[in-house]
C-alpha atoms as a PDB file:
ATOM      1  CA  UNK A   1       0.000   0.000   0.000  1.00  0.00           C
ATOM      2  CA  UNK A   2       0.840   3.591  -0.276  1.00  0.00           C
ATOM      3  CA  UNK A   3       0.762   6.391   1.681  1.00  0.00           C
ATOM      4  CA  UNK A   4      -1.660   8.016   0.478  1.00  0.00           C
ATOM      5  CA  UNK A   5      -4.035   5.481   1.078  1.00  0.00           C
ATOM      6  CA  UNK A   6      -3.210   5.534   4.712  1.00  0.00           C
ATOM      7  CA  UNK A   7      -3.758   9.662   4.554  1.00  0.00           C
ATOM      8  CA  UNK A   8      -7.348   9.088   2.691  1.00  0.00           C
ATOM      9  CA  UNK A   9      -8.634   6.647   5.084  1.00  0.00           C
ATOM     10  CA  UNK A  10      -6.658   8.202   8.203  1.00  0.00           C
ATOM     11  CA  UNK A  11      -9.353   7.066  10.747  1.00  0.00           C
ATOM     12  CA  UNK A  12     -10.038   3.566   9.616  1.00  0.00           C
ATOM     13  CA  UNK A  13      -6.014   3.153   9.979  1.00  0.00           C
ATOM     14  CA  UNK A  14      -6.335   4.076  13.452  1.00  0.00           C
ATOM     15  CA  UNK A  15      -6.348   0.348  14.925  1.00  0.00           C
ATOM     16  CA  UNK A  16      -3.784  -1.119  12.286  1.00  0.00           C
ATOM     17  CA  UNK A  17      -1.449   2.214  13.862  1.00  0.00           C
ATOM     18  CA  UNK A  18      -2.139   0.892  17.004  1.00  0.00           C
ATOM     19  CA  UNK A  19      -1.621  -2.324  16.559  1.00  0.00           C
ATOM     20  CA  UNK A  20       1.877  -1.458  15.287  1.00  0.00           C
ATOM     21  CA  UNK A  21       2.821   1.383  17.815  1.00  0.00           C
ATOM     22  CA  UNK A  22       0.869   0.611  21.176  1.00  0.00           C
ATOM     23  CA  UNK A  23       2.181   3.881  22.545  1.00  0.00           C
ATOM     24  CA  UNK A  24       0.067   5.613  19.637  1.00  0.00           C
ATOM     25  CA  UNK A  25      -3.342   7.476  21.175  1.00  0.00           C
ATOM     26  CA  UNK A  26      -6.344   7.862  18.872  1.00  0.00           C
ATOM     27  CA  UNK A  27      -6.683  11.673  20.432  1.00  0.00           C
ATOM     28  CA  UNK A  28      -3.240  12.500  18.664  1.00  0.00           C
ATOM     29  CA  UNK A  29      -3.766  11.196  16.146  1.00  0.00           C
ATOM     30  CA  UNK A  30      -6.831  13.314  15.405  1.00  0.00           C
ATOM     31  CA  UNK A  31      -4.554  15.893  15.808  1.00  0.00           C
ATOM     32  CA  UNK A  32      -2.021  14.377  12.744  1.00  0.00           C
ATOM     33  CA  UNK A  33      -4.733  13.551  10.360  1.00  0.00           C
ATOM     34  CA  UNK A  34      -2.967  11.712   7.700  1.00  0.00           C
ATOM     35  CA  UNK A  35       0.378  14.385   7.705  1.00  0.00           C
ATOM     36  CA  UNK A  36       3.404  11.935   7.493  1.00  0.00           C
ATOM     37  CA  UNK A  37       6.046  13.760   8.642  1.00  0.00           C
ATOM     38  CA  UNK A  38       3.708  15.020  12.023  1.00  0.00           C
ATOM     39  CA  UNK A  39       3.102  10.846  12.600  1.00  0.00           C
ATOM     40  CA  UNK A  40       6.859   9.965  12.169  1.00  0.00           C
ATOM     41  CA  UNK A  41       7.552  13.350  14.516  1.00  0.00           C
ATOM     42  CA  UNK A  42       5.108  11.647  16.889  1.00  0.00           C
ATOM     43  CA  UNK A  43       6.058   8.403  16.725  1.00  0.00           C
ATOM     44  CA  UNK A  44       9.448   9.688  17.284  1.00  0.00           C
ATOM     45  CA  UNK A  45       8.375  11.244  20.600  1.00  0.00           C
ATOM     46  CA  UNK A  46       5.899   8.412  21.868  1.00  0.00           C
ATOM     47  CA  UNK A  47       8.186   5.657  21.372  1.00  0.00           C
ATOM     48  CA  UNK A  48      12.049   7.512  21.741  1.00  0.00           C
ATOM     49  CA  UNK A  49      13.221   5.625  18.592  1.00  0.00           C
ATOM     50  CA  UNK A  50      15.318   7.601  15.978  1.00  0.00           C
ATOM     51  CA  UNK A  51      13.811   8.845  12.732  1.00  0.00           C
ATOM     52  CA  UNK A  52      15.294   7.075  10.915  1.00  0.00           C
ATOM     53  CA  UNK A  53      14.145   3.781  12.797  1.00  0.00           C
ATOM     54  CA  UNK A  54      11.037   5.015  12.712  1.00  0.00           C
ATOM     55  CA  UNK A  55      10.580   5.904   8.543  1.00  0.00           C
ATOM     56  CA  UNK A  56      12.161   2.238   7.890  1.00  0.00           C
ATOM     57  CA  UNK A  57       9.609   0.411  10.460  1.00  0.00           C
ATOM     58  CA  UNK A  58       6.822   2.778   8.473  1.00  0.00           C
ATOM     59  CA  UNK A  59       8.079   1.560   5.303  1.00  0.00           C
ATOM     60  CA  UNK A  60       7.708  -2.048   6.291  1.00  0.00           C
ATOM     61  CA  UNK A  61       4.715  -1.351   7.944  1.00  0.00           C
ATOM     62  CA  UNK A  62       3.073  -0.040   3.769  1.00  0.00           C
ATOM     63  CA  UNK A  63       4.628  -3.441   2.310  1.00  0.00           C
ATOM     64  CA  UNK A  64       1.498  -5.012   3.666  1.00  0.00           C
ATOM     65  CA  UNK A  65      -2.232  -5.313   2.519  1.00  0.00           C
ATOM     66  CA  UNK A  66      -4.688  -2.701   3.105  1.00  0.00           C
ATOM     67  CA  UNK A  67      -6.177  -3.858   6.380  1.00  0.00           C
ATOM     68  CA  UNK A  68      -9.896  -5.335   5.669  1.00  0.00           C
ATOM     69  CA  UNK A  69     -11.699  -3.441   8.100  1.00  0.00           C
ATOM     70  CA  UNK A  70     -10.028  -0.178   5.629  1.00  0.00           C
ATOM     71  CA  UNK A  71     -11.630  -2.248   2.649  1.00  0.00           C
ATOM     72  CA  UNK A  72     -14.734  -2.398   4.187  1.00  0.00           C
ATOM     73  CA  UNK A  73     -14.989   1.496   5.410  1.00  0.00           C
ATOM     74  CA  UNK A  74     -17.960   3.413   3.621  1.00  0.00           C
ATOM     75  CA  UNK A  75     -15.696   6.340   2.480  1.00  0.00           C
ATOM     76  CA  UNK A  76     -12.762   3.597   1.128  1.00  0.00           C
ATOM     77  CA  UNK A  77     -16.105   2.055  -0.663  1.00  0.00           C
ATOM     78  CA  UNK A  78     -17.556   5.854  -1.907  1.00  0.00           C
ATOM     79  CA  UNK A  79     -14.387   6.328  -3.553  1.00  0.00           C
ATOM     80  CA  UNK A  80     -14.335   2.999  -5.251  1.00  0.00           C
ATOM     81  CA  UNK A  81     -17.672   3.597  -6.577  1.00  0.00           C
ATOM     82  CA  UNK A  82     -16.731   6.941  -7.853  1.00  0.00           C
ATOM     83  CA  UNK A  83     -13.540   4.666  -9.829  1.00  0.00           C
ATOM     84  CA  UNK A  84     -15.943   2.427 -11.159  1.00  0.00           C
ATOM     85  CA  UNK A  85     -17.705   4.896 -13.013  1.00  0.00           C
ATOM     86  CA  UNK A  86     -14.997   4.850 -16.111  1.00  0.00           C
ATOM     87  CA  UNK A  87     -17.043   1.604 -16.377  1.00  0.00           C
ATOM     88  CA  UNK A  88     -20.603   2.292 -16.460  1.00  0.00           C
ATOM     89  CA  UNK A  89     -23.012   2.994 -19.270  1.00  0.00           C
ATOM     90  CA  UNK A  90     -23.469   6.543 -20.407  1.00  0.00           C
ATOM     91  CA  UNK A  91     -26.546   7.873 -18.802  1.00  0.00           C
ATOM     92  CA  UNK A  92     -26.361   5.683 -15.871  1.00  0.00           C
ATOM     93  CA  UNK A  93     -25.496   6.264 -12.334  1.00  0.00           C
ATOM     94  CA  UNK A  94     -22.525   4.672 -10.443  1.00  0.00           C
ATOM     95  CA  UNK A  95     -24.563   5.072  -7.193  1.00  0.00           C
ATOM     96  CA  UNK A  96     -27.841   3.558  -8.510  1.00  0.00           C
ATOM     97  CA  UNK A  97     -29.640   0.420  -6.867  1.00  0.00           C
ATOM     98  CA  UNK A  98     -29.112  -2.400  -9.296  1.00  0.00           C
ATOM     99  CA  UNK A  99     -32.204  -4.241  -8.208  1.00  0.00           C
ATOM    100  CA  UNK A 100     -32.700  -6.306 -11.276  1.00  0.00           C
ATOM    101  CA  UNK A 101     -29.222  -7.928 -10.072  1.00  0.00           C
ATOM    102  CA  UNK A 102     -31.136  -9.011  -6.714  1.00  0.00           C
ATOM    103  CA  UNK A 103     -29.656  -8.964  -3.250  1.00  0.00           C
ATOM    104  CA  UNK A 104     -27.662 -11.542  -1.418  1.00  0.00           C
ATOM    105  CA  UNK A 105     -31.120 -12.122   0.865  1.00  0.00           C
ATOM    106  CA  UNK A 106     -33.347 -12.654  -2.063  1.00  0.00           C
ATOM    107  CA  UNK A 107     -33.875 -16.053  -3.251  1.00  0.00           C
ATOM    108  CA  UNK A 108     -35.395 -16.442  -6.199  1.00  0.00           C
ATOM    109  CA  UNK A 109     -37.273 -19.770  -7.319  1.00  0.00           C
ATOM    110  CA  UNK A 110     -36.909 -21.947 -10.328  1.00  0.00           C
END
């Protein structure tokens, strides 16, 4: 992953940052909302590593996966929409019900 999908989904990162850095407090980072350089500066101060400790555990930290529960967040899945309409008909809507596709709960007979 990039950063910049960490700095568009800042809150839903919030327990995958804590996860990694315990010492991390939600309050703060409020506060840092998605500025890299303030959460390496923080993490910096919270944890007493060196910068440069810090930037290479961060860049580890982006090798993996975007965390599911990010996936699954309504503004990750807004902006995915919005993506997906490169793909869709002229004239139609991105953010239309697709009834006539039916819903998971819906059954239908043979």
């Amino acid at each position: 992953m990039k950063w910049h999908h960490v700095q568009e989904n800042w809150a839903a990162f919030y327990e995958a940052i804590i996860d990694k850095w315990p010492e991390a407090d939600e309050t703060e980072l409020d506060e840092i909302d998605g500025d890299q350089r303030a959460f390496i500066a923080y993490l910096v101060e919270v944890t007493g590593q060196e910068p440069d400790e810090i930037r290479e555990e961060l860049r580890e930290w982006l090798v993996g996966e975007i965390p599911s529960d990010v996936v699954m967040d309504p503004g990750h899945d807004n902006h995915s929409i919005a993506l997906s309409s490169k793909f869709v008909g002229e004239g139609e809507d991105e953010y239309a019900d697709d009834q006539r596709f039916g819903d998971d709960g819906d059954q239908r007979e043979s």
